[in-house]
PDB file of N, CA and C in Angstrom:
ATOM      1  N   UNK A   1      26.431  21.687 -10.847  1.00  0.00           N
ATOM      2  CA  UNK A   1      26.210  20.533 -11.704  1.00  0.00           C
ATOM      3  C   UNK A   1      27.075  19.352 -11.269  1.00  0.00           C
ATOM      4  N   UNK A   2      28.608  19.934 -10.716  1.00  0.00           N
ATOM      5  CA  UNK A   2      29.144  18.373 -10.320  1.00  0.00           C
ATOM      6  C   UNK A   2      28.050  17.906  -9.356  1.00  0.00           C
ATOM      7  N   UNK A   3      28.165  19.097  -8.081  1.00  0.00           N
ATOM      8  CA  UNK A   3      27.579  18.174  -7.040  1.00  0.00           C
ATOM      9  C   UNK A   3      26.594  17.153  -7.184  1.00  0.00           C
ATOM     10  N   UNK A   4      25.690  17.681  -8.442  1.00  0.00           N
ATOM     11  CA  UNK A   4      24.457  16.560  -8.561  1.00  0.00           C
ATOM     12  C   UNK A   4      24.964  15.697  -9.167  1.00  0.00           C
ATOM     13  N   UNK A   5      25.656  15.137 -10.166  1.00  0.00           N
ATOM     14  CA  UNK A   5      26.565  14.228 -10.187  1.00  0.00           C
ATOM     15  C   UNK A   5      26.535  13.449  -9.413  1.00  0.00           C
ATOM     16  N   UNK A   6      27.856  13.901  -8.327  1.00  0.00           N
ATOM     17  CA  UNK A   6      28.288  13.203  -7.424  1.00  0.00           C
ATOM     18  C   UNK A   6      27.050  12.669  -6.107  1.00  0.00           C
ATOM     19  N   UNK A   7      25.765  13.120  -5.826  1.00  0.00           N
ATOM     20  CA  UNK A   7      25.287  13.141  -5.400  1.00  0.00           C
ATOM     21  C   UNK A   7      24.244  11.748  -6.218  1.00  0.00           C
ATOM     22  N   UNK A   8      24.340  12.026  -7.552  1.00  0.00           N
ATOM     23  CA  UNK A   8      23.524  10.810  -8.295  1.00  0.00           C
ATOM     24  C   UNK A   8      24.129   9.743  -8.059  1.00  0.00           C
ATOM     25  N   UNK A   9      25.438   9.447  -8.159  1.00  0.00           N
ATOM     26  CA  UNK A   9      26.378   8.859  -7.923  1.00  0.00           C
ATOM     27  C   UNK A   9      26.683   8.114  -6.446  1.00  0.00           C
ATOM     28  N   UNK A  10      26.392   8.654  -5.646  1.00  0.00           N
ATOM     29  CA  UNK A  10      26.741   8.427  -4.196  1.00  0.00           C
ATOM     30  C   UNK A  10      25.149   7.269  -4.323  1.00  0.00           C
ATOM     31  N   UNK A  11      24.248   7.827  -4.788  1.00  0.00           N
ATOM     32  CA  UNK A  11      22.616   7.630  -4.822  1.00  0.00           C
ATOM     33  C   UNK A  11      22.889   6.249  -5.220  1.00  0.00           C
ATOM     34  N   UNK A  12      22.936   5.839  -6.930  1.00  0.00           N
ATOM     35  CA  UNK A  12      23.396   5.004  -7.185  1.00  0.00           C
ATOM     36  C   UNK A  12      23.916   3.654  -6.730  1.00  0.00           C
ATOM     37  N   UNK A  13      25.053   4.137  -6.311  1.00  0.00           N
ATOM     38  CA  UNK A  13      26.113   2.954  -5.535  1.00  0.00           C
ATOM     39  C   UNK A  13      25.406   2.714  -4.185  1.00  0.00           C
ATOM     40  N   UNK A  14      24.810   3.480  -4.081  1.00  0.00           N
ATOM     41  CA  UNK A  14      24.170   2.858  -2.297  1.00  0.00           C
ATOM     42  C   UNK A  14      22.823   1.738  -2.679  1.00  0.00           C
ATOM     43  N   UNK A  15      22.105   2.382  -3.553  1.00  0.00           N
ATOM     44  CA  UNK A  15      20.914   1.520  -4.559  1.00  0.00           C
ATOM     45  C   UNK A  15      21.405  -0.006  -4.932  1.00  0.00           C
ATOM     46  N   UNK A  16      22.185  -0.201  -5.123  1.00  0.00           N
ATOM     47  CA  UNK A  16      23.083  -1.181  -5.479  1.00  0.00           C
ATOM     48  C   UNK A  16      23.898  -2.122  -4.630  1.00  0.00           C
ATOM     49  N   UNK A  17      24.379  -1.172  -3.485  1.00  0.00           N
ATOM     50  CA  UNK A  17      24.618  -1.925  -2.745  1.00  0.00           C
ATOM     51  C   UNK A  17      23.602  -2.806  -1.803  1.00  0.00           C
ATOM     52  N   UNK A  18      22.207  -2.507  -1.251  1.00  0.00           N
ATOM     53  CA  UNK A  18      21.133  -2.498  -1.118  1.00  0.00           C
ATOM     54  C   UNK A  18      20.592  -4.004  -1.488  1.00  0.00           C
ATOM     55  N   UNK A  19      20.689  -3.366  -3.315  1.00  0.00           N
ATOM     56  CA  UNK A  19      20.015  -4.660  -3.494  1.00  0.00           C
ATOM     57  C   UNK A  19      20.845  -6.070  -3.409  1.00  0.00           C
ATOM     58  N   UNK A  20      22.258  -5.951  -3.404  1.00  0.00           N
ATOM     59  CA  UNK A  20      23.212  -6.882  -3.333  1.00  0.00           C
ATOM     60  C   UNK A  20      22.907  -7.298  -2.425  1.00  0.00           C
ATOM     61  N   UNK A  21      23.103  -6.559  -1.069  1.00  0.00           N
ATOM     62  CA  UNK A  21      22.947  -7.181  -0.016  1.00  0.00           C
ATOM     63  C   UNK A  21      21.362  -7.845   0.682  1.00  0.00           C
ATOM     64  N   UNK A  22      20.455  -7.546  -0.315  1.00  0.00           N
ATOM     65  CA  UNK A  22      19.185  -8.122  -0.096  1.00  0.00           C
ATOM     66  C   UNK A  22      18.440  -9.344  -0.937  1.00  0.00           C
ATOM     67  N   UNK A  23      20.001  -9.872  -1.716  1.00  0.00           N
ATOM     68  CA  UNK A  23      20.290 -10.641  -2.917  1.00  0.00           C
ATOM     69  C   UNK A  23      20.852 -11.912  -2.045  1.00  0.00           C
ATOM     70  N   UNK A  24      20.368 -12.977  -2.749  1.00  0.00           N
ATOM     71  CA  UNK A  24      20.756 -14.346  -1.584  1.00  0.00           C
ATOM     72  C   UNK A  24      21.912 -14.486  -1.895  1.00  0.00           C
ATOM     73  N   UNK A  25      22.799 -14.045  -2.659  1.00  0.00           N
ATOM     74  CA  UNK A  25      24.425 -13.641  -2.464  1.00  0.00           C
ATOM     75  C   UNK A  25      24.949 -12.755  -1.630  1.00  0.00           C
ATOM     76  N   UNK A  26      24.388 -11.686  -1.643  1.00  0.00           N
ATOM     77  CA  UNK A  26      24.952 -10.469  -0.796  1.00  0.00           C
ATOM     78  C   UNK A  26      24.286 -11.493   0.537  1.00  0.00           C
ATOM     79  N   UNK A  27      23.296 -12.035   1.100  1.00  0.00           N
ATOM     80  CA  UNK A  27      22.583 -12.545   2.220  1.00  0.00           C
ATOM     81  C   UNK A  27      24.015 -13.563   3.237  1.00  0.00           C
ATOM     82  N   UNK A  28      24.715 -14.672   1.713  1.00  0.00           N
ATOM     83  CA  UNK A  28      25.264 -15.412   2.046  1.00  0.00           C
ATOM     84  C   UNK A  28      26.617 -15.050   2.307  1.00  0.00           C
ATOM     85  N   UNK A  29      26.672 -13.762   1.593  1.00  0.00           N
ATOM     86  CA  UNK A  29      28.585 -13.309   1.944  1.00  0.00           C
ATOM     87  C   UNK A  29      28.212 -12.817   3.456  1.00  0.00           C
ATOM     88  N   UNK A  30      27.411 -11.734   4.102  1.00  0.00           N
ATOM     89  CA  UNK A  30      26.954 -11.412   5.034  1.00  0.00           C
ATOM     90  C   UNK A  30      27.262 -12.370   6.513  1.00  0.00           C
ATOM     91  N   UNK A  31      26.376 -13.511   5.797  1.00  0.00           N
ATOM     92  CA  UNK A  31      26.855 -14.431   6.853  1.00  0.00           C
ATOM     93  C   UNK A  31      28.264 -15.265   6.483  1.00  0.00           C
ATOM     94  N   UNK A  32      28.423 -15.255   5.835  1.00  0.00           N
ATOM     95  CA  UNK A  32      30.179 -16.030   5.915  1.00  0.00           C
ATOM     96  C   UNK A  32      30.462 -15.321   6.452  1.00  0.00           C
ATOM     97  N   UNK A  33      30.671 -13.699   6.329  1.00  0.00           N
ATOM     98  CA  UNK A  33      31.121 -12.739   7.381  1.00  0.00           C
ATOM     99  C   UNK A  33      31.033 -12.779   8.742  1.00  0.00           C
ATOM    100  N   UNK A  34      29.699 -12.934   9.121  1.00  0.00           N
ATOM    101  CA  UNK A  34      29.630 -13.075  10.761  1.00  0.00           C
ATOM    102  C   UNK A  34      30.424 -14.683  11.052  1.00  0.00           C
ATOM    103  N   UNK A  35      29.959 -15.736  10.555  1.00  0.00           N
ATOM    104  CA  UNK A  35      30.593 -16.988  10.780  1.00  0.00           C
ATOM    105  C   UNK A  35      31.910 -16.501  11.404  1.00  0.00           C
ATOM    106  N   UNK A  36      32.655 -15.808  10.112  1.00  0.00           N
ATOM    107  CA  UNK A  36      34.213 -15.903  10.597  1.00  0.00           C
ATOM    108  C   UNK A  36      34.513 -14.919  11.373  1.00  0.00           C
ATOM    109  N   UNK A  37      33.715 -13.903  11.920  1.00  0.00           N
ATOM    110  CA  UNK A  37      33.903 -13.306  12.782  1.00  0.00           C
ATOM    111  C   UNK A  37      33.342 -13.780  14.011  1.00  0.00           C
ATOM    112  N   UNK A  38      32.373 -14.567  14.306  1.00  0.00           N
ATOM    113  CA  UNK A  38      32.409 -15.412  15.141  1.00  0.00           C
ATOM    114  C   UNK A  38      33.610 -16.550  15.786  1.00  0.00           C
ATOM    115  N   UNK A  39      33.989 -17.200  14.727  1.00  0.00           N
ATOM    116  CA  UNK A  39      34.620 -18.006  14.823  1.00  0.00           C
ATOM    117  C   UNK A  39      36.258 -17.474  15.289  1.00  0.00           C
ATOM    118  N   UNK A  40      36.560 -16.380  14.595  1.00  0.00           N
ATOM    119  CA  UNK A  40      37.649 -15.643  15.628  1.00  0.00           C
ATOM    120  C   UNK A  40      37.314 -14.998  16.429  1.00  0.00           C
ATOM    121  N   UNK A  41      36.360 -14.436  16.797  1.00  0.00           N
ATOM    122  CA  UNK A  41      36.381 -14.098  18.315  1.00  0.00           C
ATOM    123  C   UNK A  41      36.374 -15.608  19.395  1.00  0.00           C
ATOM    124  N   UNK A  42      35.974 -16.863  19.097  1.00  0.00           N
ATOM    125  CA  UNK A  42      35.760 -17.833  19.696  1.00  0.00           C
ATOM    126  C   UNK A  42      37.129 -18.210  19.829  1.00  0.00           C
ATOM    127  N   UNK A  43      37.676 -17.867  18.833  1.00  0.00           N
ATOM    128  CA  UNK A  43      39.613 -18.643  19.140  1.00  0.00           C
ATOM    129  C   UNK A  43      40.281 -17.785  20.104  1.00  0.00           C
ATOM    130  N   UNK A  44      40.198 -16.726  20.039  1.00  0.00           N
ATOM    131  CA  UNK A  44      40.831 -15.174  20.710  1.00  0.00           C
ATOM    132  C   UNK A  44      40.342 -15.543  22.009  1.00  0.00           C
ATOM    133  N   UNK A  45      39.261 -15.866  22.317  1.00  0.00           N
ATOM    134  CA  UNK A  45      38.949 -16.228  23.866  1.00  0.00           C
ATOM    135  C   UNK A  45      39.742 -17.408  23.775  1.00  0.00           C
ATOM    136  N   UNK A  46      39.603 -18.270  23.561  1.00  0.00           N
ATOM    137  CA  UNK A  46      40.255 -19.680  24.257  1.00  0.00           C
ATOM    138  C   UNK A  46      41.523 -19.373  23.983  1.00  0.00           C
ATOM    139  N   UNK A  47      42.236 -18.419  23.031  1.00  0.00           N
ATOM    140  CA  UNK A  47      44.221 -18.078  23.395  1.00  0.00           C
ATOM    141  C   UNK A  47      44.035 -17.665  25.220  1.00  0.00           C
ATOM    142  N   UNK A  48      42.727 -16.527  24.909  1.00  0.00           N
ATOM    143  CA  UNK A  48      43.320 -15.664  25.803  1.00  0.00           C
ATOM    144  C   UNK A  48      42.850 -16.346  27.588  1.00  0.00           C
ATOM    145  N   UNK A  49      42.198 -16.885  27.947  1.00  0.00           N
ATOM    146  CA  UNK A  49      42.339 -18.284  28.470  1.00  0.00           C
ATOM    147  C   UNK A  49      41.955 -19.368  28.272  1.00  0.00           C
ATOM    148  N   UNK A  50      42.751 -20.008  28.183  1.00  0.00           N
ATOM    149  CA  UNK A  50      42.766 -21.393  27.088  1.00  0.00           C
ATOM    150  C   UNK A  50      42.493 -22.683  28.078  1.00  0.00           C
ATOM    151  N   UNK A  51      42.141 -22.202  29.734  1.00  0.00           N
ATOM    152  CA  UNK A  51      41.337 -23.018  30.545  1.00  0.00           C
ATOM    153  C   UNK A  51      40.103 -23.389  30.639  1.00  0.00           C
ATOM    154  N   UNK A  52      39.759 -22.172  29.938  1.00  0.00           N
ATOM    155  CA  UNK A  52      38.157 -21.951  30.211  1.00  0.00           C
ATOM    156  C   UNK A  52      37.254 -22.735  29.241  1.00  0.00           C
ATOM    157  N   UNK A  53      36.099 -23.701  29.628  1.00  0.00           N
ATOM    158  CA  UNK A  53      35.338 -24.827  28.889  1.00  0.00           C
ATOM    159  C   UNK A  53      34.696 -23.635  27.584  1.00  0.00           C
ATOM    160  N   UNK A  54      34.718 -24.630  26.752  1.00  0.00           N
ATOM    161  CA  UNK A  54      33.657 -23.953  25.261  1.00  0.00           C
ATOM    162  C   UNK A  54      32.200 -23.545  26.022  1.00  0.00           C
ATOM    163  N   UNK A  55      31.673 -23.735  26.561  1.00  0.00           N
ATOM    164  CA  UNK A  55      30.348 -23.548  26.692  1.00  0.00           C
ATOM    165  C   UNK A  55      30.319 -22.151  27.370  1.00  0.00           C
ATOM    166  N   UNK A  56      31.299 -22.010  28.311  1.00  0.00           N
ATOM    167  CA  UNK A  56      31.469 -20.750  28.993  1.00  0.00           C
ATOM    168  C   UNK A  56      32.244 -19.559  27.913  1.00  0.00           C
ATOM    169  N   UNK A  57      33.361 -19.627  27.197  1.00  0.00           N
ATOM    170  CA  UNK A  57      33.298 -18.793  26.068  1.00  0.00           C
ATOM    171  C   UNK A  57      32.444 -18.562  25.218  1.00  0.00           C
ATOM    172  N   UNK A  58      31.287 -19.708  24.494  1.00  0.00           N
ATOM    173  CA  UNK A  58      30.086 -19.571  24.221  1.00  0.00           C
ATOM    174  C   UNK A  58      29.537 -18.123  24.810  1.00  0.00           C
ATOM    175  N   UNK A  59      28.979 -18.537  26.034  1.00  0.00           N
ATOM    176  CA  UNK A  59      28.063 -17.781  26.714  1.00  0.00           C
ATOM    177  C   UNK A  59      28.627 -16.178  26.813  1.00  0.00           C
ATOM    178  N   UNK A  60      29.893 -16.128  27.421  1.00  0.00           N
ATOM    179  CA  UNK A  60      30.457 -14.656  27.630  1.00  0.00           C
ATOM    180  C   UNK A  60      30.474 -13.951  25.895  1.00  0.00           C
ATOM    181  N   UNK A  61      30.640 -14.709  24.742  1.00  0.00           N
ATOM    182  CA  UNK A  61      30.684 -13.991  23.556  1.00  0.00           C
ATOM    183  C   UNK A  61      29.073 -13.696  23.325  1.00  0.00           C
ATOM    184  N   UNK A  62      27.953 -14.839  23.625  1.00  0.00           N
ATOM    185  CA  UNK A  62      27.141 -14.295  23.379  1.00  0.00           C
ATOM    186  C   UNK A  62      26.475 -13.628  24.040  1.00  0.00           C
ATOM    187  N   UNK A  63      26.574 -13.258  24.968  1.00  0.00           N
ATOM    188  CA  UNK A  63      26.074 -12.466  25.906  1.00  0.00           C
ATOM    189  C   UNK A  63      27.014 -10.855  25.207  1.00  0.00           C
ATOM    190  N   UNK A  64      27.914 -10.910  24.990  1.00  0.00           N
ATOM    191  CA  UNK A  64      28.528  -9.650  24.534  1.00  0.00           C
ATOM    192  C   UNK A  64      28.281  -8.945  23.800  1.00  0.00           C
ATOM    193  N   UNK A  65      27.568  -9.850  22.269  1.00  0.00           N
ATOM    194  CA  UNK A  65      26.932  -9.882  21.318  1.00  0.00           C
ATOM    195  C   UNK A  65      25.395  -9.308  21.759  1.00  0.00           C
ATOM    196  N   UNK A  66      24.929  -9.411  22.477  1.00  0.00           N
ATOM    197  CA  UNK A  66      23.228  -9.177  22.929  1.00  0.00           C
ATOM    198  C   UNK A  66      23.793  -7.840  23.603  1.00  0.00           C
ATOM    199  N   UNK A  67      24.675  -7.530  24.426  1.00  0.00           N
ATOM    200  CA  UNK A  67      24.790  -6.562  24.780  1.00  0.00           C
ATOM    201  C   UNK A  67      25.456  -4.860  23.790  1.00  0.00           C
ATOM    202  N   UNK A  68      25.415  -5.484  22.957  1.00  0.00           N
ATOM    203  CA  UNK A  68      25.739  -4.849  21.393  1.00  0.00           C
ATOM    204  C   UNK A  68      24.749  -4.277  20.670  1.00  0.00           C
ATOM    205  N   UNK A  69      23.373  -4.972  20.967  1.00  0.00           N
ATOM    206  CA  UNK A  69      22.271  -5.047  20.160  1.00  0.00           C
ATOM    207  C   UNK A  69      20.751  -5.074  20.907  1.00  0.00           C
ATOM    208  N   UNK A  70      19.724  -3.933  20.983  1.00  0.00           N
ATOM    209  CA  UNK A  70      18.540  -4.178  21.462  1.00  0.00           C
ATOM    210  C   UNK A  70      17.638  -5.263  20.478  1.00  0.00           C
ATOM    211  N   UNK A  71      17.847  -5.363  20.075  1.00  0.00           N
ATOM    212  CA  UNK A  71      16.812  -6.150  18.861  1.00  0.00           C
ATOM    213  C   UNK A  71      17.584  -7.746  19.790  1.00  0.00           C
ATOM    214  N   UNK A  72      18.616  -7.732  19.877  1.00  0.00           N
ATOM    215  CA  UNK A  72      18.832  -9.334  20.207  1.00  0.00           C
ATOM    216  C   UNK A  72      18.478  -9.240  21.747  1.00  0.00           C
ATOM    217  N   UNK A  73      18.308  -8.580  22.556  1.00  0.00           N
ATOM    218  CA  UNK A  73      17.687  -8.623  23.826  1.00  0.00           C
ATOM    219  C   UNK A  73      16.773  -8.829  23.564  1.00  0.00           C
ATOM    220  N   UNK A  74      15.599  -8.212  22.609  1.00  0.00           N
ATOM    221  CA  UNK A  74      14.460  -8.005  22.665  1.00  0.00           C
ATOM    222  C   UNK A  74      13.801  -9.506  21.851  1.00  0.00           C
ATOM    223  N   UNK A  75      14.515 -10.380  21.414  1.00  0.00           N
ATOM    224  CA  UNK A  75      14.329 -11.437  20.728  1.00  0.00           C
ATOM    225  C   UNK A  75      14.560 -12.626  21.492  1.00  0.00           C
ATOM    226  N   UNK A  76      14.889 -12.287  22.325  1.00  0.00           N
ATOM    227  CA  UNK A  76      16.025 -13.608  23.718  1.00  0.00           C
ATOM    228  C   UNK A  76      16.851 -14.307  22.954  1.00  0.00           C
ATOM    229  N   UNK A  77      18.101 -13.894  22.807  1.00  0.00           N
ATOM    230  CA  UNK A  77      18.835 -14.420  21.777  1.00  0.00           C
ATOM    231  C   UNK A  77      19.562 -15.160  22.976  1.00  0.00           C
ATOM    232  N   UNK A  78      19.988 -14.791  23.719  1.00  0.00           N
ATOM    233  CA  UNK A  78      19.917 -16.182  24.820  1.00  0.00           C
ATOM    234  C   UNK A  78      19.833 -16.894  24.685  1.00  0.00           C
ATOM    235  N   UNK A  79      18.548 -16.850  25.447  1.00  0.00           N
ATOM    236  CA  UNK A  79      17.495 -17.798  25.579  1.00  0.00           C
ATOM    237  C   UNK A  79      17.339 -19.095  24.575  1.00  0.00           C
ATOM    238  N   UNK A  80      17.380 -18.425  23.636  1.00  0.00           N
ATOM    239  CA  UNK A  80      17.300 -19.151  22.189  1.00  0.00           C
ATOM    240  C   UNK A  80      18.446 -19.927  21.999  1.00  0.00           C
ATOM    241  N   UNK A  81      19.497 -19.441  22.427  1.00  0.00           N
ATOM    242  CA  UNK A  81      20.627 -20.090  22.039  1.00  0.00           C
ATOM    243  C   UNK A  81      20.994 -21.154  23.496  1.00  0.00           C
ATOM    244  N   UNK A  82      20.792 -20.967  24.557  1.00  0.00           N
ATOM    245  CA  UNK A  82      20.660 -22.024  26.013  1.00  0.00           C
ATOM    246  C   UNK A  82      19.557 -23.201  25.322  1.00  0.00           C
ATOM    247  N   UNK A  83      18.544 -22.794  24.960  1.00  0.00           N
ATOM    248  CA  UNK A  83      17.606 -24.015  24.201  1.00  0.00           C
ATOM    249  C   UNK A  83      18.596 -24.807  23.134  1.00  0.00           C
ATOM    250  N   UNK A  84      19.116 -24.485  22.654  1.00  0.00           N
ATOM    251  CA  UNK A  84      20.046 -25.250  21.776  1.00  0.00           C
ATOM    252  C   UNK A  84      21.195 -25.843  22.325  1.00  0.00           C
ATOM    253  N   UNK A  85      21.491 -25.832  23.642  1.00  0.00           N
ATOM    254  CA  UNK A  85      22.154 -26.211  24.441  1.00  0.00           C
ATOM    255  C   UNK A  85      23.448 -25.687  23.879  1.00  0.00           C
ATOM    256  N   UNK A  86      24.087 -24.357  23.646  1.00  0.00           N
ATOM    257  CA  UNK A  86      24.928 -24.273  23.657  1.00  0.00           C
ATOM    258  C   UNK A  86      25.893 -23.952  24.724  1.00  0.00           C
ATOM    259  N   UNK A  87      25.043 -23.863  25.981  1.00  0.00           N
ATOM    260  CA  UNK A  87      26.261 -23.543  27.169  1.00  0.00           C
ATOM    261  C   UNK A  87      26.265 -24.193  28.032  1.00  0.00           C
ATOM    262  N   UNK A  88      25.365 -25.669  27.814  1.00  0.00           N
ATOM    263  CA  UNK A  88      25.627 -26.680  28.463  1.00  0.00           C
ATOM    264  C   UNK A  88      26.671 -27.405  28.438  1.00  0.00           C
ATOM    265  N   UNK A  89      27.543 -27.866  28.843  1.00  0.00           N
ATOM    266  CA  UNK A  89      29.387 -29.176  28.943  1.00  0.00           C
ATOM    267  C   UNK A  89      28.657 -29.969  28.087  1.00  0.00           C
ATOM    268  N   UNK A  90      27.772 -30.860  28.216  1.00  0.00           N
ATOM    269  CA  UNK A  90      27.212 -31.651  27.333  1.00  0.00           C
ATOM    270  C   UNK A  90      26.746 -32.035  26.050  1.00  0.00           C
ATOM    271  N   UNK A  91      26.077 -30.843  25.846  1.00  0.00           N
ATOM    272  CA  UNK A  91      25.511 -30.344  24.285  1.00  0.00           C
ATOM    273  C   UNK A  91      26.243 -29.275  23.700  1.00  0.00           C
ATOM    274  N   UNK A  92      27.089 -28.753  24.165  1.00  0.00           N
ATOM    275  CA  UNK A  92      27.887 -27.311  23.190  1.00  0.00           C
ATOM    276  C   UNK A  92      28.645 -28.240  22.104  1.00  0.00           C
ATOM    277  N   UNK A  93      28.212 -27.383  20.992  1.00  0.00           N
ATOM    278  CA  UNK A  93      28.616 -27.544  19.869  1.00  0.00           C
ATOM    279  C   UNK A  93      30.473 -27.379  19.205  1.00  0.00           C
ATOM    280  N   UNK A  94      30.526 -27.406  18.140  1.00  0.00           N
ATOM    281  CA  UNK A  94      31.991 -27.629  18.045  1.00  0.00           C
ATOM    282  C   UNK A  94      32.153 -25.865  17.542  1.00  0.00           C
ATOM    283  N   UNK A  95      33.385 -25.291  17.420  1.00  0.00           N
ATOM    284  CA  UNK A  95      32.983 -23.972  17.700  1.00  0.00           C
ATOM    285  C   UNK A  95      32.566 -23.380  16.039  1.00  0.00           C
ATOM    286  N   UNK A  96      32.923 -24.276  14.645  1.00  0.00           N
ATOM    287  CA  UNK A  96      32.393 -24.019  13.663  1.00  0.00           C
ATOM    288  C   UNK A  96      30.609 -23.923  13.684  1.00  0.00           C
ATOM    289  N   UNK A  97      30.100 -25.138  14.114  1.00  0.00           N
ATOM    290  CA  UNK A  97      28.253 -25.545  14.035  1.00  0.00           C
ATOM    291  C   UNK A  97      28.319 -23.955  14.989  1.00  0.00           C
ATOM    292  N   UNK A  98      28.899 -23.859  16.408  1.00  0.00           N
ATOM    293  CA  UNK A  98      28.545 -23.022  17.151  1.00  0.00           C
ATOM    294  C   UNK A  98      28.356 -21.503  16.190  1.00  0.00           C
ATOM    295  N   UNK A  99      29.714 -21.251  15.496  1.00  0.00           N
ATOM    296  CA  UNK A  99      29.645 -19.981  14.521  1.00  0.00           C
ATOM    297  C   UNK A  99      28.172 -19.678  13.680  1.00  0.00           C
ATOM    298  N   UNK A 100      28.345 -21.133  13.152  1.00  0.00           N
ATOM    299  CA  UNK A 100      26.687 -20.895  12.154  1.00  0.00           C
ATOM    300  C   UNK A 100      25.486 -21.119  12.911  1.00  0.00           C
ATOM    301  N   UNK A 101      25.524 -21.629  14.087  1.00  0.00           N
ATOM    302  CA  UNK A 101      23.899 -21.710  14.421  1.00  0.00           C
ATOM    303  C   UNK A 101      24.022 -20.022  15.017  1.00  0.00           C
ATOM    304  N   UNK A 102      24.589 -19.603  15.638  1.00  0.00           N
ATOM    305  CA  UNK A 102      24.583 -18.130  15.997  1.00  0.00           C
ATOM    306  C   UNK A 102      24.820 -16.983  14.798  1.00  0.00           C
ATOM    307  N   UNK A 103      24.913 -16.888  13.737  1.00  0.00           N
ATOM    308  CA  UNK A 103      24.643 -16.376  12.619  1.00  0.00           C
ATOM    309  C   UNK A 103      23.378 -16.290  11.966  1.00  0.00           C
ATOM    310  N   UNK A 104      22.710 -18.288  11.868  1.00  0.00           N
ATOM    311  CA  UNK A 104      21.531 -18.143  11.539  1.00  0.00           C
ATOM    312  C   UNK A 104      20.746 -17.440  12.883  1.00  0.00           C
ATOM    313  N   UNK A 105      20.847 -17.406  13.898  1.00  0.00           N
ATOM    314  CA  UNK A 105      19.752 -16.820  14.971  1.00  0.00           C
ATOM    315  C   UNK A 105      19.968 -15.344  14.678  1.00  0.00           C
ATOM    316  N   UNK A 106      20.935 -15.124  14.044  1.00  0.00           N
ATOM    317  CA  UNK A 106      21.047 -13.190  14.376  1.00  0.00           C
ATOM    318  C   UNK A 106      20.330 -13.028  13.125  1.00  0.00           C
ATOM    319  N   UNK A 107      20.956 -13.495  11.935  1.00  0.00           N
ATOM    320  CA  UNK A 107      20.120 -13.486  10.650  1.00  0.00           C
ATOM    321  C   UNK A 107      17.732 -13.474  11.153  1.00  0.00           C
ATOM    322  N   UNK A 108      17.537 -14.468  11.245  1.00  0.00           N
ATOM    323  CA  UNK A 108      16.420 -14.635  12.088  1.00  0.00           C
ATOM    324  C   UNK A 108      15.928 -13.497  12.560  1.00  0.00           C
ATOM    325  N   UNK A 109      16.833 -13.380  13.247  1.00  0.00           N
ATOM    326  CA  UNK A 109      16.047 -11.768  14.334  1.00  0.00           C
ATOM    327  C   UNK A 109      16.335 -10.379  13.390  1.00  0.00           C
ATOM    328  N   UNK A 110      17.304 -10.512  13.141  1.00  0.00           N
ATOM    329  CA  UNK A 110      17.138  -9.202  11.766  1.00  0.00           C
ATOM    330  C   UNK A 110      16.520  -9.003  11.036  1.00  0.00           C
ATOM    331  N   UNK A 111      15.898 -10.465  10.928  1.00  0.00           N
ATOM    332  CA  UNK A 111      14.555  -9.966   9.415  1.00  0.00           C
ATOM    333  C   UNK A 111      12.867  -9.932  10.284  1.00  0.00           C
ATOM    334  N   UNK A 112      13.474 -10.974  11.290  1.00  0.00           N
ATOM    335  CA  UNK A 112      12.195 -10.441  12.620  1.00  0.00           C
ATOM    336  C   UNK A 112      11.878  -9.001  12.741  1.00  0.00           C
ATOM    337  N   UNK A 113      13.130  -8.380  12.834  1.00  0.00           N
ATOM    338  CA  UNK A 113      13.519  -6.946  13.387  1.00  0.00           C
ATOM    339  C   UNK A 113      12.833  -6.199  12.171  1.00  0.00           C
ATOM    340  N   UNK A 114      12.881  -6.817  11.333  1.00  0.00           N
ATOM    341  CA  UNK A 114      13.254  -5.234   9.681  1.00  0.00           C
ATOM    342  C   UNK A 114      11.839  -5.774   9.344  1.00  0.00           C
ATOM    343  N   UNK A 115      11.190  -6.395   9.758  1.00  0.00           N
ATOM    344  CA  UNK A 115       9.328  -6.819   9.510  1.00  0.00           C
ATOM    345  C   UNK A 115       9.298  -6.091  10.568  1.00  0.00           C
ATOM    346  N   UNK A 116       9.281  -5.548  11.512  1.00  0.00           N
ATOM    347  CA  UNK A 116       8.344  -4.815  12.598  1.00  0.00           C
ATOM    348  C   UNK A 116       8.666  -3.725  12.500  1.00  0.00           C
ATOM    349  N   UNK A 117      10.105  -2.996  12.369  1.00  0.00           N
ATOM    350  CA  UNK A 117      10.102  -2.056  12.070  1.00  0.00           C
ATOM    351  C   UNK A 117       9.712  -1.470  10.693  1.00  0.00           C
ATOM    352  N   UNK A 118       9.059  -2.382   9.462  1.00  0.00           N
ATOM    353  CA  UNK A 118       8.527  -1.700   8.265  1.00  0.00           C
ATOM    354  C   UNK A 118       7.176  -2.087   8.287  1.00  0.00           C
ATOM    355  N   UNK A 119       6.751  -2.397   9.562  1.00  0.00           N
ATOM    356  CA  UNK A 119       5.092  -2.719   9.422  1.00  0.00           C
ATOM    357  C   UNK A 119       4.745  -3.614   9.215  1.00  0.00           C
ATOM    358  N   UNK A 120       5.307  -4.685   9.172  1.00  0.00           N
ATOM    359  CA  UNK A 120       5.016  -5.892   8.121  1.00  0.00           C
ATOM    360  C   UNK A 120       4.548  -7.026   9.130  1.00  0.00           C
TER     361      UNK A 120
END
């Protein structure tokens, strides 16, 4: 009898967490999350050489990021993100815009992703 309990319980809290996170709150903490995890991995490169142009830390994080993930290969998250000129000297963004336009593209392809994989 505990176990089913604890088992309703485990059930529960996951149900919940679920819908939070499929809740345009849970959506938006999600991405504040990646933002700022973007955004420190973007500082951590330029400590760790602090020669190297934004556009080229750009590229090596996102490329690291795609190499993390088949769904972002399979989406050209690249690609997508060179169109936005982020690893051009010219057009790269400041590394905050840079954090959120690469959040909204992963966001994008995740719900790209979670429509094909549910049929949709």
């Amino acid at each position: 009898m505990e176990i089913l309990a604890i088992i309703l319980m485990v059930i529960a809290v996951a149900t919940a967490l679920v819908y939070f996170l499929n809740s345009p709150r849970g959506m938006r903490a999600v991405r504040n999350k990646t933002v700022s995890t973007i955004l420190n991995d973007v500082r951590a490169l330029q400590q760790s050489v602090p020669a190297t142009p934004l556009h080229d830390i750009y590229y090596a994080l996102a490329e690291e990021r795609t190499n993390k993930s088949k769904w972002l290969t399979e989406f050209n998250y690249l690609h997508k993100l060179q169109n936005a000129g982020c690893f051009d000297p010219r057009t790269a963004p400041q590394p905050k815009q840079f954090a959120e336009l690469l959040a909204s593209v992963e966001e994008k392809i995740r719900l790209q992703a979670s429509e094909i994989a549910g049929g949709g």
